[in-house]
N, C-alpha and C. Protein backbone atom coordinates (compact mmCIF):
# COMPACT_ATOMS: atom_id res chain seq x y z
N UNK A 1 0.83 -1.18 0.00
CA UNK A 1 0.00 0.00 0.00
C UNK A 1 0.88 1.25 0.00
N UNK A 2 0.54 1.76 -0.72
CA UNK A 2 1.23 3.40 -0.73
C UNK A 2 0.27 4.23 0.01
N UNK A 3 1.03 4.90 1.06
CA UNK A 3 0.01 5.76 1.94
C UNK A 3 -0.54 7.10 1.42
N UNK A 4 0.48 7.86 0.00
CA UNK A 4 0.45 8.67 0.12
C UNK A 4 -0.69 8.97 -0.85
N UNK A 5 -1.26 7.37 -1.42
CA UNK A 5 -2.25 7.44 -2.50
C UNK A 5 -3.69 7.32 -1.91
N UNK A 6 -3.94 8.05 -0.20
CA UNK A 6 -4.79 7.29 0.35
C UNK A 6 -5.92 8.61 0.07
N UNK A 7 -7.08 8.56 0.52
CA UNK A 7 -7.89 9.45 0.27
C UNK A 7 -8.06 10.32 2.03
N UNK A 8 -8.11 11.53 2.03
CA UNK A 8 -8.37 12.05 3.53
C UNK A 8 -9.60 11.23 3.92
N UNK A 9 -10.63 11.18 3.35
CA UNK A 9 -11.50 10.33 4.27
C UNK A 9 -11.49 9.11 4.83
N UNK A 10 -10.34 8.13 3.84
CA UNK A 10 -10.15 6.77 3.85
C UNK A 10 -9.30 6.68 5.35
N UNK A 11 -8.39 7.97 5.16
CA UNK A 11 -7.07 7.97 6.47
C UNK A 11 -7.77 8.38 7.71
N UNK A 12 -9.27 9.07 7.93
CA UNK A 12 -9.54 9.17 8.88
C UNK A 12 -10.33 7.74 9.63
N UNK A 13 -10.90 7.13 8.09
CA UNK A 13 -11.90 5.51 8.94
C UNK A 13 -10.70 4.85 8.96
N UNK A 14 -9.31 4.98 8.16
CA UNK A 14 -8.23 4.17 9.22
C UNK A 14 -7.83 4.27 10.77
N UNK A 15 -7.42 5.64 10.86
CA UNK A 15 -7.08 6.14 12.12
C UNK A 15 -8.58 5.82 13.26
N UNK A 16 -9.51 5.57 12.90
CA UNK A 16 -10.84 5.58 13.44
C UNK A 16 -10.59 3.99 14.02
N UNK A 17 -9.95 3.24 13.54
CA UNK A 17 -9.64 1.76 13.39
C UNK A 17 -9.11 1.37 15.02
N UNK A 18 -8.20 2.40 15.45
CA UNK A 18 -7.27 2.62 16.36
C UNK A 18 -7.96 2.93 17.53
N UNK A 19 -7.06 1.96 18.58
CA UNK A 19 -7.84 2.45 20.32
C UNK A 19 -7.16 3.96 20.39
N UNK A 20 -7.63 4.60 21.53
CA UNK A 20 -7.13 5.66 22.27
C UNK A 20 -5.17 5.65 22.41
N UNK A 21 -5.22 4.25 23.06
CA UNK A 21 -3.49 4.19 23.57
C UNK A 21 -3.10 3.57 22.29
N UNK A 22 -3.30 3.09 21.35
CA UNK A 22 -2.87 2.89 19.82
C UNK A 22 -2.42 3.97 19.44
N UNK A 23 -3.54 5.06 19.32
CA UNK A 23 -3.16 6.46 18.69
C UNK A 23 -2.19 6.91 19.40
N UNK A 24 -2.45 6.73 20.73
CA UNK A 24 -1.14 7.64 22.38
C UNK A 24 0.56 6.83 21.33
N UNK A 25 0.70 5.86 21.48
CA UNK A 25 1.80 5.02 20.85
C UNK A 25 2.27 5.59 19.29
N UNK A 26 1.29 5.12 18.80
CA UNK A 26 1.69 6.11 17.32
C UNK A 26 2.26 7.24 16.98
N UNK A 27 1.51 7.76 18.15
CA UNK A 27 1.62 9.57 18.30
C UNK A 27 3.24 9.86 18.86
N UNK A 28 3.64 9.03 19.70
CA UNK A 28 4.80 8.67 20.20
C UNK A 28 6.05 8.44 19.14
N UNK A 29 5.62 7.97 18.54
CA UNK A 29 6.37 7.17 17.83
C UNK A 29 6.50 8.10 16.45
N UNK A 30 5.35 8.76 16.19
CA UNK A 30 6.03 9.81 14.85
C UNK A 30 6.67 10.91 15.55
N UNK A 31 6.55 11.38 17.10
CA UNK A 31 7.40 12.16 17.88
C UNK A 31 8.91 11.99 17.74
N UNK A 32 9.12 10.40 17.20
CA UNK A 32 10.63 10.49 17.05
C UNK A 32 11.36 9.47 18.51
N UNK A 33 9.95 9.26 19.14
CA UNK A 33 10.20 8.11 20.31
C UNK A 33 10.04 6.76 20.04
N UNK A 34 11.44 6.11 20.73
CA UNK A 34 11.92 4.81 20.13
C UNK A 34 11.22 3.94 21.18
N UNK A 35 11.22 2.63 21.12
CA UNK A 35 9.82 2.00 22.47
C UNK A 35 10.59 2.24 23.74
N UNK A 36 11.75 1.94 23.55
CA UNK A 36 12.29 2.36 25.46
C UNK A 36 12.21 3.46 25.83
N UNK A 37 11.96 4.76 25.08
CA UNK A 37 11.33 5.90 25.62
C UNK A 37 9.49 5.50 26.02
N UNK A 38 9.04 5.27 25.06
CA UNK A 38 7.71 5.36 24.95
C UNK A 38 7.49 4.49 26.23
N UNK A 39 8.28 3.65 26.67
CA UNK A 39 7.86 2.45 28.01
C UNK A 39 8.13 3.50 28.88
N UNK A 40 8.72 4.41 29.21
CA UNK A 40 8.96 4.77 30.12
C UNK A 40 7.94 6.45 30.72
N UNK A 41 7.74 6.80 29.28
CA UNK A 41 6.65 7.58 29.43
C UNK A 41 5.03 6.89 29.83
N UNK A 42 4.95 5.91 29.48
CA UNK A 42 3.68 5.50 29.30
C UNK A 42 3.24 4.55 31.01
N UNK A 43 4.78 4.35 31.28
CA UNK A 43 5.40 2.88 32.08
C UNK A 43 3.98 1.81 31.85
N UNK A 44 4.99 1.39 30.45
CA UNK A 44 4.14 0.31 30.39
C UNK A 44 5.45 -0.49 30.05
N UNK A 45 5.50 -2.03 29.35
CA UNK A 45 6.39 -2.97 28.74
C UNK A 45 6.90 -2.88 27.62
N UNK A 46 7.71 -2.87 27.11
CA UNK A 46 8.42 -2.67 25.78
C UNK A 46 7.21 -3.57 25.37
N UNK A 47 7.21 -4.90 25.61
CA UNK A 47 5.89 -6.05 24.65
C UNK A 47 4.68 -5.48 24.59
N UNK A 48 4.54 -4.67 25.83
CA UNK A 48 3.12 -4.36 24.79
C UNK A 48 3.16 -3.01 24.29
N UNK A 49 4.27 -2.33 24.07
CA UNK A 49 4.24 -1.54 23.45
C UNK A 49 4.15 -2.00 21.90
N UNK A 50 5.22 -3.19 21.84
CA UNK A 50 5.52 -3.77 20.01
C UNK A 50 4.11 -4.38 19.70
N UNK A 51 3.33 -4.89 21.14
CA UNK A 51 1.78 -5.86 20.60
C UNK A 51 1.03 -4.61 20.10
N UNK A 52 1.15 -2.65 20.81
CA UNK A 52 0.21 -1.92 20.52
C UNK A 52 0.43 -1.87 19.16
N UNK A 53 2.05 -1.22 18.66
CA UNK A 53 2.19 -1.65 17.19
C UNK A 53 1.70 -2.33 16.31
N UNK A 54 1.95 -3.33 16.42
CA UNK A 54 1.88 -4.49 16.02
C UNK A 54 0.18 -4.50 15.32
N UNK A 55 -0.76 -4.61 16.47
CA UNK A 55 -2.04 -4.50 16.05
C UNK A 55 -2.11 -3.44 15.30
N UNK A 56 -1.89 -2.22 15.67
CA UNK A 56 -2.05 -0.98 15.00
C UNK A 56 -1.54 -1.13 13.55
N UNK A 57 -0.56 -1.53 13.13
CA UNK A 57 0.15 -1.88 11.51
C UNK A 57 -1.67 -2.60 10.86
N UNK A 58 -1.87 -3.71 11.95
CA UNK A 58 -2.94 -4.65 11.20
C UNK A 58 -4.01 -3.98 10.80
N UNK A 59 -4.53 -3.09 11.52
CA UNK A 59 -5.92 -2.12 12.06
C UNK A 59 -5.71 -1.23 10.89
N UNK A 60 -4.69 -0.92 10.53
CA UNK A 60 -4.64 0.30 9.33
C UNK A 60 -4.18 -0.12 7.88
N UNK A 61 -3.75 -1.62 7.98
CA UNK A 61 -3.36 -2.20 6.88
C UNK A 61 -1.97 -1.47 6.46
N UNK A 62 -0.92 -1.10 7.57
CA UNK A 62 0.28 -0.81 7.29
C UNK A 62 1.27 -2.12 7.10
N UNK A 63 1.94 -2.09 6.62
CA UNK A 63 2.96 -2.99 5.97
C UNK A 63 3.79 -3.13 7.20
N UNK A 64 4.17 -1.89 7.99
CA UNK A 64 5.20 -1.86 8.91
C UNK A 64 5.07 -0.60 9.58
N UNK A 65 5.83 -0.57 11.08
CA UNK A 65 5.76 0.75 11.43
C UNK A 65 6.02 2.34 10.81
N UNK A 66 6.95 2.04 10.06
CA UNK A 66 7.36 3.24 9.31
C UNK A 66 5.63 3.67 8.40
N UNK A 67 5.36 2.70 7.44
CA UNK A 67 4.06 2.99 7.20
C UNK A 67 3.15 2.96 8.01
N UNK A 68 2.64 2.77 9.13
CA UNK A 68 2.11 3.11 10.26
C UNK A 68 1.79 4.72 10.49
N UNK A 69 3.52 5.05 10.69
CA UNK A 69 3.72 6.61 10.87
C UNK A 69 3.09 7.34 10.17
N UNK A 70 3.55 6.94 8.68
CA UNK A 70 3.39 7.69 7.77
C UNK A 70 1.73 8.00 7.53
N UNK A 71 1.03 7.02 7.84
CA UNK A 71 -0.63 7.42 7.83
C UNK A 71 -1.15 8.36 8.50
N UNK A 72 -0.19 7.72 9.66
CA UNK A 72 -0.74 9.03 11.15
C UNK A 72 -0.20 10.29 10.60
N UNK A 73 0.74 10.68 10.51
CA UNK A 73 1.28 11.82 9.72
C UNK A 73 0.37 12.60 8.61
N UNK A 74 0.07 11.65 7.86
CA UNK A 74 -1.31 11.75 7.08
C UNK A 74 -2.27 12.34 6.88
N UNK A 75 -2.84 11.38 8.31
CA UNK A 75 -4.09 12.22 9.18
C UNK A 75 -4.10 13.22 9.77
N UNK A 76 -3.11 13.15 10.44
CA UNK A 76 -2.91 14.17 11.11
C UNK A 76 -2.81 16.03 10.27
N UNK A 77 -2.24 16.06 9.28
CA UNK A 77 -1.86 16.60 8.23
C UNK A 77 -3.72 17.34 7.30
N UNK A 78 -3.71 16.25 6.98
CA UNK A 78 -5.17 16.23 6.10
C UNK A 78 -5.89 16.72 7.11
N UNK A 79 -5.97 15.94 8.28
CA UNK A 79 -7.60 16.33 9.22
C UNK A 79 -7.33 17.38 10.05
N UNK A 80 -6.54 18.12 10.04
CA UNK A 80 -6.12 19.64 10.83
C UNK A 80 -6.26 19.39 12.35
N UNK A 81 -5.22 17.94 12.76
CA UNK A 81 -5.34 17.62 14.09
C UNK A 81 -4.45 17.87 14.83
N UNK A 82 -4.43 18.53 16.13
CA UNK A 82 -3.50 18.77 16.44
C UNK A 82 -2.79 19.97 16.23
């Protein structure tokens, strides 16, 4: 999937896909925070930080985290969030 071919409405029922602490993680993570930061902000486990990933890649039909980002970025971008 190419993200950048996505439609703004399509990137928001993706992001819509996502729990609350999915988005918190994501959001983290296009911040430029690597998971041993994000564990320590969040104090949660590196594992379920990679399981929040992890699902989140599935939930949005990202290939990988980097495309992950790049949606949220996306959305974020398109839907004047933030």
């Amino acid at each position: 999937m190419n993200p950048f071919t996505i439609a703004p409405a399509s990137l928001q029922e993706l992001i819509s896909r996502l729990t609350p602490r999915q988005v918190q993680i994501v959001e983290l993570l296009a911040m430029g925070h690597d998971y041993k930061q994000i564990c320590s902000i969040l104090s949660i486990s590196q594992t379920v930080v990679k399981h929040h990933v992890w699902r989140a890649c599935q939930r949005v039909e990202a290939e990988n985290r980097i495309q992950l980002i790049v949606i949220f970025a996306l959305w974020r971008m398109t839907d004047g969030q933030r």
